[in-house]
PDB file of N, CA and C in Angstrom:
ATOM      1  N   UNK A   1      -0.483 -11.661  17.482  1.00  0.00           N
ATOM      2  CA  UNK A   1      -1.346 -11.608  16.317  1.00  0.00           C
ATOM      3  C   UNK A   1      -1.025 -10.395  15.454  1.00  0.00           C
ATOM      4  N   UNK A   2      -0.348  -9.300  15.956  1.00  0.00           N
ATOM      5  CA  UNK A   2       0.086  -7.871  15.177  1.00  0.00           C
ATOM      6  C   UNK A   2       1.300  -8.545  14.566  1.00  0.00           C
ATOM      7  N   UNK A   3       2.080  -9.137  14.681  1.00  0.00           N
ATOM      8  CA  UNK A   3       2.869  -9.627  14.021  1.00  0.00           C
ATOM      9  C   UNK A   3       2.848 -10.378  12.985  1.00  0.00           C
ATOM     10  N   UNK A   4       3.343 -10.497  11.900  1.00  0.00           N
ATOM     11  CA  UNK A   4       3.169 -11.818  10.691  1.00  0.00           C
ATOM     12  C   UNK A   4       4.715 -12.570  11.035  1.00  0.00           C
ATOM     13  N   UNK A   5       4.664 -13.991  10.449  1.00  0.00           N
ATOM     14  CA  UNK A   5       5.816 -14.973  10.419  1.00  0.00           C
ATOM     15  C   UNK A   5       6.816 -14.278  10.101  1.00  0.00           C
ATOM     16  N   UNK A   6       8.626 -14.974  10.370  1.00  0.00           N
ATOM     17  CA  UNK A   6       9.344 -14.551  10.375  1.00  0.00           C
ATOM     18  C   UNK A   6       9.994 -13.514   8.542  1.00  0.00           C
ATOM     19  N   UNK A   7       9.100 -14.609   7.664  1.00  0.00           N
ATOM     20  CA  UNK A   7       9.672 -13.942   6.466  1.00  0.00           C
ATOM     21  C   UNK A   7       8.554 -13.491   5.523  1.00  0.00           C
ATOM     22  N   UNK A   8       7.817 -12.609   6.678  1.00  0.00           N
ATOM     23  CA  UNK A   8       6.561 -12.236   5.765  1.00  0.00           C
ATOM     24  C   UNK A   8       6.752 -10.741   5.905  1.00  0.00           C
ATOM     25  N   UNK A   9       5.355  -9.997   4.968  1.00  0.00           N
ATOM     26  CA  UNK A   9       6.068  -8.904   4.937  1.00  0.00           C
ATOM     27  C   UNK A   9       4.626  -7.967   4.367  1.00  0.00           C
ATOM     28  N   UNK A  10       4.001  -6.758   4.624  1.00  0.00           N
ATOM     29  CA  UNK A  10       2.793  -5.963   4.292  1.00  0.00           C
ATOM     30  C   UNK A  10       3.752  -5.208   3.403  1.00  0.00           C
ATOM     31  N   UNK A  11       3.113  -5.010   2.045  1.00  0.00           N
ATOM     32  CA  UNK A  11       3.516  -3.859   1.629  1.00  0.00           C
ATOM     33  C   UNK A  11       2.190  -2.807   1.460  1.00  0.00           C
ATOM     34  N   UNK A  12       2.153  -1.220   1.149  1.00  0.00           N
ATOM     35  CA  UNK A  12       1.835  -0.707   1.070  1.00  0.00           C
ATOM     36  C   UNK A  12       1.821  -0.009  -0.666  1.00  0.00           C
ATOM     37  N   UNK A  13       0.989  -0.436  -1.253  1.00  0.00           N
ATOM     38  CA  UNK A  13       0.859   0.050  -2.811  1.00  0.00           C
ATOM     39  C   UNK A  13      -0.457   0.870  -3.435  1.00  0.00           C
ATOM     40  N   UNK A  14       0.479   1.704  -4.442  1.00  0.00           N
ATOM     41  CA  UNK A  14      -0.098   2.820  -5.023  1.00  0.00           C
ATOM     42  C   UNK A  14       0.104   2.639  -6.456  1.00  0.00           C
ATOM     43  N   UNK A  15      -1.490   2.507  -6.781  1.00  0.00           N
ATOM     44  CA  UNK A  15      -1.613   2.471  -8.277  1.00  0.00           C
ATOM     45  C   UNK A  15      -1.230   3.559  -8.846  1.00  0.00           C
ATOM     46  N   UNK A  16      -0.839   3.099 -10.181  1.00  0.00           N
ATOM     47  CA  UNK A  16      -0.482   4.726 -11.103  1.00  0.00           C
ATOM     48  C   UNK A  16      -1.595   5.032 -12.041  1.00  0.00           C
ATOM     49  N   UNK A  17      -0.891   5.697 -12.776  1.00  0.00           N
ATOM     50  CA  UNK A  17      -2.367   6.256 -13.762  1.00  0.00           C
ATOM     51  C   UNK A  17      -2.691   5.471 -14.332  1.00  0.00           C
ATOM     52  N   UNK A  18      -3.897   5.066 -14.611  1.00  0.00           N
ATOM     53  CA  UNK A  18      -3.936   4.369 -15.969  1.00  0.00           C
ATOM     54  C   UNK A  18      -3.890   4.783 -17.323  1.00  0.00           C
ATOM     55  N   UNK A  19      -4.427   6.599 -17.148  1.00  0.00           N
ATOM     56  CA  UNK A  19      -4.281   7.064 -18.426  1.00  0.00           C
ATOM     57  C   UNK A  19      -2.773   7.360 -18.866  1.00  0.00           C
ATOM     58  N   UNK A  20      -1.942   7.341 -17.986  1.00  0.00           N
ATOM     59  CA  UNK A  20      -0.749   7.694 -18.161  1.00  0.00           C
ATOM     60  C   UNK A  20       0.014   6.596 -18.880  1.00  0.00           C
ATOM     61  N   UNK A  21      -0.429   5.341 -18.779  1.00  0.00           N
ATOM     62  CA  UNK A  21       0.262   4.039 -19.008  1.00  0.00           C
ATOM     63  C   UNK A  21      -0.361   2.991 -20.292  1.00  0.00           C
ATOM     64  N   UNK A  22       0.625   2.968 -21.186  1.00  0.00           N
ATOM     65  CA  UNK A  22      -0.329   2.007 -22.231  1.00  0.00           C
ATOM     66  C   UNK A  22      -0.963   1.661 -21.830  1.00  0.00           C
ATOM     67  N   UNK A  23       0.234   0.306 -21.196  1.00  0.00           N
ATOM     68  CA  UNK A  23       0.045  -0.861 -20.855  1.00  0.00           C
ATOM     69  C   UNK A  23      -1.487  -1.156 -19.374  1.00  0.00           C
ATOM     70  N   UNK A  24      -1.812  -0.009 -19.241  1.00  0.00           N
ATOM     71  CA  UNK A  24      -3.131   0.263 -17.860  1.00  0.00           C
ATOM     72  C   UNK A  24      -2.261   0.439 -16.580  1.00  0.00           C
ATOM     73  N   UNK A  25      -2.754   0.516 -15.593  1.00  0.00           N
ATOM     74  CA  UNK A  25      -2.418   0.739 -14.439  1.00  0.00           C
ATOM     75  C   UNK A  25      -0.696  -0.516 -13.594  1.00  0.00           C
ATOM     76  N   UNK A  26      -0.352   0.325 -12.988  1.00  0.00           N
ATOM     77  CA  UNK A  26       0.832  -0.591 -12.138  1.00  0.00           C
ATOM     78  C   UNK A  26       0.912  -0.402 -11.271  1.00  0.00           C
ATOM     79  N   UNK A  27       1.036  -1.305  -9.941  1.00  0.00           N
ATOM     80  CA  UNK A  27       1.062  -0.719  -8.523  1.00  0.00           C
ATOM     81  C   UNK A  27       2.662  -0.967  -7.938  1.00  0.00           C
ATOM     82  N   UNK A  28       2.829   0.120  -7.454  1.00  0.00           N
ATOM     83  CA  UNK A  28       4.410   0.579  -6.988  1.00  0.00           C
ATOM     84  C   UNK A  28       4.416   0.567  -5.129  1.00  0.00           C
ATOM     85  N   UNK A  29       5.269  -0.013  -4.723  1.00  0.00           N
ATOM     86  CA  UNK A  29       5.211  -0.133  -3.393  1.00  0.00           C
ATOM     87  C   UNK A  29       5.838   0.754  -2.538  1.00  0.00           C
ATOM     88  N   UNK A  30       5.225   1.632  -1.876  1.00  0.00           N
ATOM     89  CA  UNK A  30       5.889   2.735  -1.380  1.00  0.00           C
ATOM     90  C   UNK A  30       6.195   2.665   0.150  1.00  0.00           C
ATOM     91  N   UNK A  31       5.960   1.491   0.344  1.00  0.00           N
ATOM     92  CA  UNK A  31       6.047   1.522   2.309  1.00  0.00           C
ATOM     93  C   UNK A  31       5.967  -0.476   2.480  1.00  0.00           C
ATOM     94  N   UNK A  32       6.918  -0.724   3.372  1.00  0.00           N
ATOM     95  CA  UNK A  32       6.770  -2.300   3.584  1.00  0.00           C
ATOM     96  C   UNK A  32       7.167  -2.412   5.388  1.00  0.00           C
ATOM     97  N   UNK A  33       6.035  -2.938   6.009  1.00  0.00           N
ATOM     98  CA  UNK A  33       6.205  -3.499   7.118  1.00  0.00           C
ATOM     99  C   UNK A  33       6.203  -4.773   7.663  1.00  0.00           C
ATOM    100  N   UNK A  34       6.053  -4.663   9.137  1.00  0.00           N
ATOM    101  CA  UNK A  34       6.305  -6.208   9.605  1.00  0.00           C
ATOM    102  C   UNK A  34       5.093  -6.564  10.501  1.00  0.00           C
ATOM    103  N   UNK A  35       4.660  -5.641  10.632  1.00  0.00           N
ATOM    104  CA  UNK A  35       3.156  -5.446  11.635  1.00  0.00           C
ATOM    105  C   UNK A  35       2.101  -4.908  11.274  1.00  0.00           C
ATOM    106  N   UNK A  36       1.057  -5.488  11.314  1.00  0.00           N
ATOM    107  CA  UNK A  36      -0.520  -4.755  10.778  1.00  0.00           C
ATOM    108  C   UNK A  36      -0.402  -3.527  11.224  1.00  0.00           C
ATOM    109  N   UNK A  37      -0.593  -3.321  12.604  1.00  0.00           N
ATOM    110  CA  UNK A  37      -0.829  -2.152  13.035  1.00  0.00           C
ATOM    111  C   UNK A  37       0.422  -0.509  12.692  1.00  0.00           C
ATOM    112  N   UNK A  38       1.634  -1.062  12.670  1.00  0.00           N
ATOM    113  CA  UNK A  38       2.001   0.264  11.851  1.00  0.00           C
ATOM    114  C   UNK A  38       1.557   0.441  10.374  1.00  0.00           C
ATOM    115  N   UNK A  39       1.350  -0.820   9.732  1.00  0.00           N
ATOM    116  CA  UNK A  39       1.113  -0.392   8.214  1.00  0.00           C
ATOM    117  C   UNK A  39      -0.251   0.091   7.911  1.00  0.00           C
ATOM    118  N   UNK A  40      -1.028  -0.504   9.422  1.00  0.00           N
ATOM    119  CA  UNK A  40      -2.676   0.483   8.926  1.00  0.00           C
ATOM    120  C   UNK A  40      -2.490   1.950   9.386  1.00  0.00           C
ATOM    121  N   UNK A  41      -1.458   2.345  10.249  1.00  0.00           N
ATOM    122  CA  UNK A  41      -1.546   3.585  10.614  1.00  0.00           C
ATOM    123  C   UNK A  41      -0.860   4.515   9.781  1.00  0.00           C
ATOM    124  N   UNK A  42       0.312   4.146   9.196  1.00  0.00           N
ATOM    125  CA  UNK A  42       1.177   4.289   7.705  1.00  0.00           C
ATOM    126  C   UNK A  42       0.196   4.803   6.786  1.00  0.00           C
ATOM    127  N   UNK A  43      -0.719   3.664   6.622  1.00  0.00           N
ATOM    128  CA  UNK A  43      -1.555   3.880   5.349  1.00  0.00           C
ATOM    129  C   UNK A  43      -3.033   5.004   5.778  1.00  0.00           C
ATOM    130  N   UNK A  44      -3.260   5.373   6.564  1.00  0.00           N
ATOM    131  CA  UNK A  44      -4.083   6.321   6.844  1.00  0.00           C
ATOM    132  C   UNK A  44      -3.360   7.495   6.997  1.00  0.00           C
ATOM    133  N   UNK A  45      -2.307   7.885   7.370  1.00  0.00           N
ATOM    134  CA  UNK A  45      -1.586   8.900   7.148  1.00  0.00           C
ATOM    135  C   UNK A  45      -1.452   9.409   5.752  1.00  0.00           C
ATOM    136  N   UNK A  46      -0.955   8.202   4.692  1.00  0.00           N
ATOM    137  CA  UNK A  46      -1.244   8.395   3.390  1.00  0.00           C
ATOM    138  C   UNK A  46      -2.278   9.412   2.923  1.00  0.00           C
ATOM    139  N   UNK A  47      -3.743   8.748   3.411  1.00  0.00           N
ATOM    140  CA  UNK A  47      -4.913   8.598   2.579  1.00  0.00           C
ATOM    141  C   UNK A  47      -5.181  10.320   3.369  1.00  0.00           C
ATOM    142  N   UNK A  48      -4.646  10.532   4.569  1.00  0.00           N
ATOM    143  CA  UNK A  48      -5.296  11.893   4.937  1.00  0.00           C
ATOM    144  C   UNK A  48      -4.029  13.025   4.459  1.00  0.00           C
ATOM    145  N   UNK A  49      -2.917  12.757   4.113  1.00  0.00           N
ATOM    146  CA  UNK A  49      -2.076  13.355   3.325  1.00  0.00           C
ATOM    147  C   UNK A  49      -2.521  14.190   2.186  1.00  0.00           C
ATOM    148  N   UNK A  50      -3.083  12.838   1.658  1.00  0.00           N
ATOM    149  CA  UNK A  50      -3.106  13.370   0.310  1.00  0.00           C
ATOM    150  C   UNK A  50      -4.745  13.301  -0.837  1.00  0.00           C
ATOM    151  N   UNK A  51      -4.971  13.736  -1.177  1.00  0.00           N
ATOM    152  CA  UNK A  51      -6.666  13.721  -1.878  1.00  0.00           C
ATOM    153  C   UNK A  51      -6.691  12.625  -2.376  1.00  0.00           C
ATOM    154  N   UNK A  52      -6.811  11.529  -2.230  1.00  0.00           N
ATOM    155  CA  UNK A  52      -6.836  10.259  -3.731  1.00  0.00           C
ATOM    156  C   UNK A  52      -7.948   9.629  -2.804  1.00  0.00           C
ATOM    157  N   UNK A  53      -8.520   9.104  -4.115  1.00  0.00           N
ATOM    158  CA  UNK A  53      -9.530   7.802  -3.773  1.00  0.00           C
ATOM    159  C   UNK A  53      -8.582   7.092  -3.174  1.00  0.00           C
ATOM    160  N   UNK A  54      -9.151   5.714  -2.367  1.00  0.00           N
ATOM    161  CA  UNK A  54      -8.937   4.676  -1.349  1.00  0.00           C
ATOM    162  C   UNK A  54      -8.400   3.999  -2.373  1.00  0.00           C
ATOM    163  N   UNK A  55      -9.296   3.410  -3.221  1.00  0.00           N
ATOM    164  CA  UNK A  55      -9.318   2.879  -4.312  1.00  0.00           C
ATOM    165  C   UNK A  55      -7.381   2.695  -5.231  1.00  0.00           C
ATOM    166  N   UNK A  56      -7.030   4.059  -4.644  1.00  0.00           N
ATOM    167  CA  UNK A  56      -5.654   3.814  -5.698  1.00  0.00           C
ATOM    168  C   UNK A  56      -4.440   3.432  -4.363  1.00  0.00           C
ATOM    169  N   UNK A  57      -5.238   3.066  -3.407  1.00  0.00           N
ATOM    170  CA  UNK A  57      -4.134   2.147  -2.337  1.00  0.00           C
ATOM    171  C   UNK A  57      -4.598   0.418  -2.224  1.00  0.00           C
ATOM    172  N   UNK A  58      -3.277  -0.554  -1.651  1.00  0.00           N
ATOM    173  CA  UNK A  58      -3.687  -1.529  -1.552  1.00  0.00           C
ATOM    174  C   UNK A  58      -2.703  -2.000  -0.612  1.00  0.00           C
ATOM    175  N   UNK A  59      -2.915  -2.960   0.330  1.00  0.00           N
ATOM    176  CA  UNK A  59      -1.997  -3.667   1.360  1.00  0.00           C
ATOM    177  C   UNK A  59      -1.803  -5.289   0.787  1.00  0.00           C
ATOM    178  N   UNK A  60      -0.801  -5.605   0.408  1.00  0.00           N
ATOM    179  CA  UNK A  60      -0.726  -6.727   0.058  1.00  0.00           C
ATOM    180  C   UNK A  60       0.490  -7.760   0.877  1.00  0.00           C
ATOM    181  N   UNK A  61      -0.134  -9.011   1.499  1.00  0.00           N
ATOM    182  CA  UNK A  61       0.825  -9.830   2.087  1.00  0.00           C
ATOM    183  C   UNK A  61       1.907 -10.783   1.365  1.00  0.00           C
ATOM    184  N   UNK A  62       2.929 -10.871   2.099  1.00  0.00           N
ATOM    185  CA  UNK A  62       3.769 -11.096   1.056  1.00  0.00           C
ATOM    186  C   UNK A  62       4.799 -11.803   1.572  1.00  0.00           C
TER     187      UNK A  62
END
């Protein structure tokens, strides 16, 4: 069940500014795994890294 199908794939994304960007916000993928469990532990490393709202991360299947 930690696993996804053979050609699937978590990425790990980080919105950008929105004030920075005409066009509004873009999310850039900075980390891609193959298993829930490293990409939730990936992504909490992130979030205690660094000061940002939750809010400017997202896990998307793919």
């Amino acid at each position: 069940m930690n696993k996804l199908a053979k050609d699937c794939r978590i990425e790990i994304q980080i919105r950008t500014c929105p004030w920075k960007c005409a066009a509004g916000p873009e999310w850039k993928t900075v980390a891609t795994f193959h298993d829930y469990k490293a990409a939730a532990l990936h992504l909490a490393a992130l979030i205690n890294e660094v000061d940002v709202v939750r809010d400017f991360y997202r896990i998307v299947e793919k």
